[in-house]
C-alpha atoms as a PDB file:
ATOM      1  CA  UNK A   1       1.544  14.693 -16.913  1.00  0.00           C
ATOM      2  CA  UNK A   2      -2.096  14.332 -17.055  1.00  0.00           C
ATOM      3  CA  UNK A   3      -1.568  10.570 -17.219  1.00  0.00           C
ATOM      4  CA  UNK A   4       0.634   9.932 -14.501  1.00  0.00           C
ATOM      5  CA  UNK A   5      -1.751  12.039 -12.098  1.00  0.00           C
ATOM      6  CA  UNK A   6      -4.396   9.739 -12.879  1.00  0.00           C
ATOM      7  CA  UNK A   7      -2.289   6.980 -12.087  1.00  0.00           C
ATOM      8  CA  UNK A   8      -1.056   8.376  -8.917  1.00  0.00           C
ATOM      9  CA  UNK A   9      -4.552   8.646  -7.803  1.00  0.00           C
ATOM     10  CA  UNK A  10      -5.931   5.673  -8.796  1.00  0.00           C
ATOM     11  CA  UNK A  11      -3.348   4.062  -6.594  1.00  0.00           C
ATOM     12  CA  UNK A  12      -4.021   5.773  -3.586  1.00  0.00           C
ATOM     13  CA  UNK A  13      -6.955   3.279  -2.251  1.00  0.00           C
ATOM     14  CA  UNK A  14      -4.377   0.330  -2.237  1.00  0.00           C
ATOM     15  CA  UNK A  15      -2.176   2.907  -0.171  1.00  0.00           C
ATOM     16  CA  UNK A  16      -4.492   3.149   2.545  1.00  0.00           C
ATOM     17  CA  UNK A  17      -5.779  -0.051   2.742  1.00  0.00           C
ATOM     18  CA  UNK A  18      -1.981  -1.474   3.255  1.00  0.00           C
ATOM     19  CA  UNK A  19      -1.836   1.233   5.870  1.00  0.00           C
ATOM     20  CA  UNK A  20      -4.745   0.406   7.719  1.00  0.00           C
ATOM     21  CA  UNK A  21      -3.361  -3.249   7.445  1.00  0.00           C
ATOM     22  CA  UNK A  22      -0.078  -2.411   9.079  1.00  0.00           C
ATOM     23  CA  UNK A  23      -1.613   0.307  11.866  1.00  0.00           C
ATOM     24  CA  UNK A  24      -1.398  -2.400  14.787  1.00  0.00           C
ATOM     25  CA  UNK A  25       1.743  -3.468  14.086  1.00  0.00           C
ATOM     26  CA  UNK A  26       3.168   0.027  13.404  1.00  0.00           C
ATOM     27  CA  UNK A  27       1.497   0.700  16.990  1.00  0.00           C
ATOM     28  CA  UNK A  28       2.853  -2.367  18.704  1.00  0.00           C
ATOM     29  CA  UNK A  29       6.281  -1.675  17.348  1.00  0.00           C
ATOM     30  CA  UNK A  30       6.163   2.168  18.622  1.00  0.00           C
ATOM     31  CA  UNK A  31       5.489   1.404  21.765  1.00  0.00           C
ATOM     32  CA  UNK A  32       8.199  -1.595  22.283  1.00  0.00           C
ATOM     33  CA  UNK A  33      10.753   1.128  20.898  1.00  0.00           C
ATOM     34  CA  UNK A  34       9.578   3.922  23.491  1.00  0.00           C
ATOM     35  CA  UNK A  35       9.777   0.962  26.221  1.00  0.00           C
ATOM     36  CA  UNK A  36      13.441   0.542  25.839  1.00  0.00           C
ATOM     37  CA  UNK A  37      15.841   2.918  27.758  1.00  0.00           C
ATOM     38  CA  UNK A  38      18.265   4.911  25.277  1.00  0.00           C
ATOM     39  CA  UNK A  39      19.719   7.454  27.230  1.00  0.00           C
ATOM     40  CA  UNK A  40      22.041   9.952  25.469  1.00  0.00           C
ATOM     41  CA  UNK A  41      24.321   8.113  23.386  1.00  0.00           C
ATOM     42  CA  UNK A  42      23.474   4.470  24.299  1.00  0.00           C
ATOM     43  CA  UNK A  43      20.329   4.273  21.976  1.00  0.00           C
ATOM     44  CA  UNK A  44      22.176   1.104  20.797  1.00  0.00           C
ATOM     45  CA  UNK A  45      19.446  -1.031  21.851  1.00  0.00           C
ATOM     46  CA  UNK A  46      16.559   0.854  20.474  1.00  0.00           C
ATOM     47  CA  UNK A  47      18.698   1.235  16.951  1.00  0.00           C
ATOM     48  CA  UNK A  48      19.146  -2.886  17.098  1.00  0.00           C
ATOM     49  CA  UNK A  49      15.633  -3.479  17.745  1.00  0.00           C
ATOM     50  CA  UNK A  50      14.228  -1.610  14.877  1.00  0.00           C
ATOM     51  CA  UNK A  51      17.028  -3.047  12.236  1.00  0.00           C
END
């Protein structure tokens, strides 16, 4: 158990520097998705986008 902590935390510097890598486009792609219209149940377009 000990192990796998340690292992676990090790890991978690690569974590955040992926993160911080991906921020702007996680951003970007928030903001397209709030731009297009979806109102109740025609969210067709926003579900396409993100798949």
């Amino acid at each position: 158990m000990k192990t796998e902590m340690a292992r676990i935390l090790r890991a978690i510097p690569g974590y955040e520097e992926r993160i911080l890598d991906l921020k702007e486009t996680l951003i970007a792609n928030l903001v397209m998705i709030s731009e297009i219209p979806a109102p109740t149940f025609k969210e067709h377009e926003r579900r396409d986008f993100i798949i």
